[in-house]
N, C-alpha and C. Protein backbone atom coordinates (compact mmCIF):
# COMPACT_ATOMS: atom_id res chain seq x y z
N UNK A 1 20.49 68.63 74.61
CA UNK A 1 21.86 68.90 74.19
C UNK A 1 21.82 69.96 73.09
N UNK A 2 22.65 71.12 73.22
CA UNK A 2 22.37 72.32 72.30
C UNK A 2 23.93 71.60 71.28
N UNK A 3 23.29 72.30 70.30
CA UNK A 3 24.29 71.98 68.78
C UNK A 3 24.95 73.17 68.52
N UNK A 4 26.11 72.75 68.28
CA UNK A 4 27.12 73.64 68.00
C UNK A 4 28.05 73.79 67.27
N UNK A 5 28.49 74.84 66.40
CA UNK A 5 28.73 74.84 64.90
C UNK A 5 30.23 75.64 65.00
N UNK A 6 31.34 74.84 64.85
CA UNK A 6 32.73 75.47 64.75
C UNK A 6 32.73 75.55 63.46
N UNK A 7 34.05 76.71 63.40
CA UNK A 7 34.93 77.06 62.16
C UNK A 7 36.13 76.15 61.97
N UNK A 8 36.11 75.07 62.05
CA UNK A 8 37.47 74.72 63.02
C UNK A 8 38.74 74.41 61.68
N UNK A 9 38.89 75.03 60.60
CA UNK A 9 39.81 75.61 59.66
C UNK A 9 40.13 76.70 60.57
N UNK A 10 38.81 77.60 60.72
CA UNK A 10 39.67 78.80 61.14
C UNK A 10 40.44 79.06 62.79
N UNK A 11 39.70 77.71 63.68
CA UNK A 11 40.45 77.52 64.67
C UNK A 11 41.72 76.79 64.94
N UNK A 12 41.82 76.27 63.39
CA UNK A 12 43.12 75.51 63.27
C UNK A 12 44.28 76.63 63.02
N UNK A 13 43.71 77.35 61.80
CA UNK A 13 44.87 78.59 61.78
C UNK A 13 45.39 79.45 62.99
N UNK A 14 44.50 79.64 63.66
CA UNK A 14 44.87 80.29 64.77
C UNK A 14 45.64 79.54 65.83
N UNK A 15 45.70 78.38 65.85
CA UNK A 15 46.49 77.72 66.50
C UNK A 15 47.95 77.46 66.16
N UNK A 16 48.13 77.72 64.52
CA UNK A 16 49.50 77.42 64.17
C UNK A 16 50.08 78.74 64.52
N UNK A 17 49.29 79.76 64.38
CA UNK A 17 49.49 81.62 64.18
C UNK A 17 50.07 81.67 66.12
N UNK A 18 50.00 81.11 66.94
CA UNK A 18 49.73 80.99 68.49
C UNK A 18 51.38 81.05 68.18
N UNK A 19 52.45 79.56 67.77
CA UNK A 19 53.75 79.71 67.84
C UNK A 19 54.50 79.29 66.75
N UNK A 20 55.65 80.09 66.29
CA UNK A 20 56.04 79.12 64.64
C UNK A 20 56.16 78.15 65.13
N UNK A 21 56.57 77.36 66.23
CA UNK A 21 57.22 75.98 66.33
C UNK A 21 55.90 75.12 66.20
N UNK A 22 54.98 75.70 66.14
CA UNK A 22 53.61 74.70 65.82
C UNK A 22 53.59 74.28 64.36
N UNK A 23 54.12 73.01 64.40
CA UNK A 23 54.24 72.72 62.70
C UNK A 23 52.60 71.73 62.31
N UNK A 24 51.57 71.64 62.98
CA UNK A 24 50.08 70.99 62.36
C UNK A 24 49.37 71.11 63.44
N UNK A 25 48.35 71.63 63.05
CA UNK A 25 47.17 71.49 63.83
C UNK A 25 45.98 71.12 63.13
N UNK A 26 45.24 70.06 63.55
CA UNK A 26 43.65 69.34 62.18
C UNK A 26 42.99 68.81 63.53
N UNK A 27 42.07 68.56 62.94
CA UNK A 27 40.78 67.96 63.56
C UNK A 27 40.77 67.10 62.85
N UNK A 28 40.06 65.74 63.43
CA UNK A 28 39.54 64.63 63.22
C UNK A 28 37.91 64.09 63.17
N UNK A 29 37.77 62.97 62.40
CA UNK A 29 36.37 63.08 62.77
C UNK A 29 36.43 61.86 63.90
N UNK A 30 35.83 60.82 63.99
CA UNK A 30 35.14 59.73 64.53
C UNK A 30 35.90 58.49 63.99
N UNK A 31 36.11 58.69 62.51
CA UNK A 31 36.49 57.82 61.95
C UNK A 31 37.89 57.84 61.41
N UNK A 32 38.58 58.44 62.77
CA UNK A 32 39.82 59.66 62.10
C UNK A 32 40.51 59.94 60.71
N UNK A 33 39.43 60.52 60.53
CA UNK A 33 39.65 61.12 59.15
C UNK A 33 39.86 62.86 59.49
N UNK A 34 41.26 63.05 58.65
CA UNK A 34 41.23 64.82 58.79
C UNK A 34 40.24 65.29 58.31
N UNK A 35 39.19 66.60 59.33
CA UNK A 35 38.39 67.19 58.56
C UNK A 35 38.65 68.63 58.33
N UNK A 36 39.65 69.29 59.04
CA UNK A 36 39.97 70.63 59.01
C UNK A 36 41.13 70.61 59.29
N UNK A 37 42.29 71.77 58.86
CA UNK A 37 43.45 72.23 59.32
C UNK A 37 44.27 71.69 58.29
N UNK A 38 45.49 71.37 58.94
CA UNK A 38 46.47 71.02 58.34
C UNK A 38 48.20 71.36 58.80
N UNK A 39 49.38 71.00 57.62
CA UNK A 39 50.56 71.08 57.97
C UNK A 39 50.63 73.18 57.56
N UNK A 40 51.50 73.81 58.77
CA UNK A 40 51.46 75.31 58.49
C UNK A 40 52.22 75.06 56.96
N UNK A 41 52.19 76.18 56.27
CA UNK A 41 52.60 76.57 55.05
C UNK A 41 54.31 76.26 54.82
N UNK A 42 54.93 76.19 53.98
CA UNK A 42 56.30 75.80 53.70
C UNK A 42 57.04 75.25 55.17
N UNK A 43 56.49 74.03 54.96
CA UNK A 43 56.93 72.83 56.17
C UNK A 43 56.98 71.78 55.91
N UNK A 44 57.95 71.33 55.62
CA UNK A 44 58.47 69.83 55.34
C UNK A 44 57.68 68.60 55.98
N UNK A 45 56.82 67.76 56.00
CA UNK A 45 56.40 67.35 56.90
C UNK A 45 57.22 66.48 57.37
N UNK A 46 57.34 65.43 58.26
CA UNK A 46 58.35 64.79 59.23
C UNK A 46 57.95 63.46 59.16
N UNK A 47 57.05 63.14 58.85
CA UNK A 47 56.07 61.68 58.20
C UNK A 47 55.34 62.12 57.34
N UNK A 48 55.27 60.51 56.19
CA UNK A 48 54.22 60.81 54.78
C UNK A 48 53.06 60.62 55.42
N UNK A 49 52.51 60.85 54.27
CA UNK A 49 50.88 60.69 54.80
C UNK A 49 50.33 59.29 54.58
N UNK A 50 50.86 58.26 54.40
CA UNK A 50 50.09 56.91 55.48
C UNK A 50 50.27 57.04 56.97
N UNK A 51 51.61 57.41 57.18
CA UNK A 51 51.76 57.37 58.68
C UNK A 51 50.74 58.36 59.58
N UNK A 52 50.27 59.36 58.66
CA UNK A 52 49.32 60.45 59.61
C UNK A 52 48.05 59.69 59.43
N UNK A 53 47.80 59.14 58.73
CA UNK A 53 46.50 58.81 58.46
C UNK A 53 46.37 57.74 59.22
N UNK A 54 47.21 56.49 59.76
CA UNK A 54 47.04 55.64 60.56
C UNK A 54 47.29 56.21 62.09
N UNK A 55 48.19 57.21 62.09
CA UNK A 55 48.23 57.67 63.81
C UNK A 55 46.80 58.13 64.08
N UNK A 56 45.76 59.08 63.37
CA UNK A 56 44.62 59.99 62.97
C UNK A 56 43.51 58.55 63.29
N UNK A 57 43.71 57.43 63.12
CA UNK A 57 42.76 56.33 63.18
C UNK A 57 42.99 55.80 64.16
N UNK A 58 44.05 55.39 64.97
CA UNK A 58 44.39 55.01 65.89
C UNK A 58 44.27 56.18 67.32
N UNK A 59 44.42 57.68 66.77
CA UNK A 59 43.80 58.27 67.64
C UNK A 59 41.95 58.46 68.43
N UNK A 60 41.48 57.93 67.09
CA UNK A 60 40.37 57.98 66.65
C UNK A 60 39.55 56.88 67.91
N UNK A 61 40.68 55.77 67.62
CA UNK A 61 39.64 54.76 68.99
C UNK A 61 39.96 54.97 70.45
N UNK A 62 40.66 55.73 70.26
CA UNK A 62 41.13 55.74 72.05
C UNK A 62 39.85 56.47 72.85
């Protein structure tokens, strides 16, 4: 199995940069914990952050 090394901040930006209506794009780890990305710049978010952090964990076991 070859190892492989993302930017994935910088693949997150490019994903919000893709459409304004993209309001977050992050990566997760295993233990869904955010490890990269985030909400785009002056954006209200739409849930606090317990609620992301339990959707992010619950995504995590599926």
């Amino acid at each position: 199995m070859s190892s492989k090394i993302f930017d994935y901040s910088k693949i997150c930006k490019s994903i919000l940069s893709i459409d304004p209506k993209i309001r977050f794009a992050g990566v997760i780890n295993q233990r869904g914990r955010l490890v990269a990305g985030g909400m785009k710049e002056n954006v209200v978010p739409l849930e606090n952050e317990k609620d992301d952090e339990m959707l992010f964990m619950e995504l995590a076991l599926r």
